[in-house]
Protein backbone atom coordinates (compact mmCIF):
# COMPACT_ATOMS: atom_id res chain seq x y z
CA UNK A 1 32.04 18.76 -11.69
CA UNK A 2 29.22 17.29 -13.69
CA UNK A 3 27.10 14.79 -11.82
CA UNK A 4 26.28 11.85 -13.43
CA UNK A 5 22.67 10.67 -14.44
CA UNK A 6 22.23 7.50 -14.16
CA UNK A 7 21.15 5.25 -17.63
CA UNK A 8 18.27 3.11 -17.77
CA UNK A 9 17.70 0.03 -20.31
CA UNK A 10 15.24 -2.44 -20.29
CA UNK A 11 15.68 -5.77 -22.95
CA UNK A 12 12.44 -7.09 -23.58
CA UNK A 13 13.45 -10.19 -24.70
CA UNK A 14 15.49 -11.26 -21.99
CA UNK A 15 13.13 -8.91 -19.05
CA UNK A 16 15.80 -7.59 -17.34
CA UNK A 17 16.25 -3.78 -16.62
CA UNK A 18 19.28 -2.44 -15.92
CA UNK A 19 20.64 1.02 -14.24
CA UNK A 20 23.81 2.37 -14.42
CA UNK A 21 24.63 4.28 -11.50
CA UNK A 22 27.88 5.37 -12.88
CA UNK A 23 30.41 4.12 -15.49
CA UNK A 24 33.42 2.07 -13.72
CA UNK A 25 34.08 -1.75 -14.02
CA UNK A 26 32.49 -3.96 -11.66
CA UNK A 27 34.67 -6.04 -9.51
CA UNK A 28 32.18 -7.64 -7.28
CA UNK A 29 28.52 -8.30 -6.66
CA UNK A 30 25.30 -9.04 -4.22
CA UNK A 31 22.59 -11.19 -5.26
CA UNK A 32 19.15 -10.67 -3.75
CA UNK A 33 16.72 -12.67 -5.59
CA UNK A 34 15.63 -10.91 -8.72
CA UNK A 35 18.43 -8.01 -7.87
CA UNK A 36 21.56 -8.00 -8.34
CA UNK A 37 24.06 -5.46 -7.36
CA UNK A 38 27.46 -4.77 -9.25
CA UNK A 39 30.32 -2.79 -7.28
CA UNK A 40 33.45 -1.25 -8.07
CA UNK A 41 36.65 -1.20 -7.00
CA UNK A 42 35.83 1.38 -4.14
CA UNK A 43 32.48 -0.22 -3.05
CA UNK A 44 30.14 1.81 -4.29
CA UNK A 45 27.13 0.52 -6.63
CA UNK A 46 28.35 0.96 -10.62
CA UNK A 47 24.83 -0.64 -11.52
CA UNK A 48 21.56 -2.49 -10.54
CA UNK A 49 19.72 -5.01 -12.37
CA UNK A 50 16.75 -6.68 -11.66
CA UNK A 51 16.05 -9.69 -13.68
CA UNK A 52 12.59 -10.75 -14.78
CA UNK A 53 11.36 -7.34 -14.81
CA UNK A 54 8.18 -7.26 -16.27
CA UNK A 55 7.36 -3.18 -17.97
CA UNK A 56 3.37 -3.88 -18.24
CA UNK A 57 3.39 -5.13 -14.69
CA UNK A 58 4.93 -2.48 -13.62
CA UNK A 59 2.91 -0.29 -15.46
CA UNK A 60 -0.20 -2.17 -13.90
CA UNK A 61 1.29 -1.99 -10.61
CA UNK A 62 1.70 1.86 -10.82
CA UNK A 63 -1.66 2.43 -12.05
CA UNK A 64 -3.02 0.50 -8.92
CA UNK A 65 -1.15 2.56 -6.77
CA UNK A 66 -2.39 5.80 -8.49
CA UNK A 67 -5.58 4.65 -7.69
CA UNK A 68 -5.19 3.50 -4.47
CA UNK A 69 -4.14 7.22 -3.58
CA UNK A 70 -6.71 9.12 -5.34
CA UNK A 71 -9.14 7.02 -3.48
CA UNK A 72 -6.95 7.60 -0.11
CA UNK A 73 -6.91 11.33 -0.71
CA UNK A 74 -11.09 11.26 -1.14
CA UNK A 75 -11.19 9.33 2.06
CA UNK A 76 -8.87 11.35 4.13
CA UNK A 77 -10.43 14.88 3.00
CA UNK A 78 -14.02 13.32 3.90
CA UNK A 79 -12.94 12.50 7.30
């Protein structure tokens, strides 16, 4: 069987980025802040979407962390 990869959209205008886990109606769902989690019917997460989802700051944010760990790696192989 093929597996499924999951699909990714982002709507600028409204900043919320959504992934598809897999295609099946969602019946219920789990709010955690930003994040919200849609099931279906046998429990299992259909999609994710995470509201106010900024692309530059995350694009910012994983630049920093890029950096941070380049600078970790020259401080660990000095030591």
């Amino acid at each position: 069987m093929k597996k499924r990869v999951p699909k990714i959209s982002y709507d600028k205008e409204s900043r919320v980025l959504s992934i598809e886990v897999k295609l099946a109606k969602s019946v219920d769902s789990d709010i955690h802040g930003n994040l919200v989690l849609d099931y279906d019917a046998k429990g299992d997460i259909a999609r994710i979407n995470l509201y106010t989802f900024s692309i530059d700051a995350f694009k910012e944010s994983t630049q920093a962390l890029k950096d941070f760990s380049r600078n970790l790696h020259g401080v660990i192989a000095s030591v």
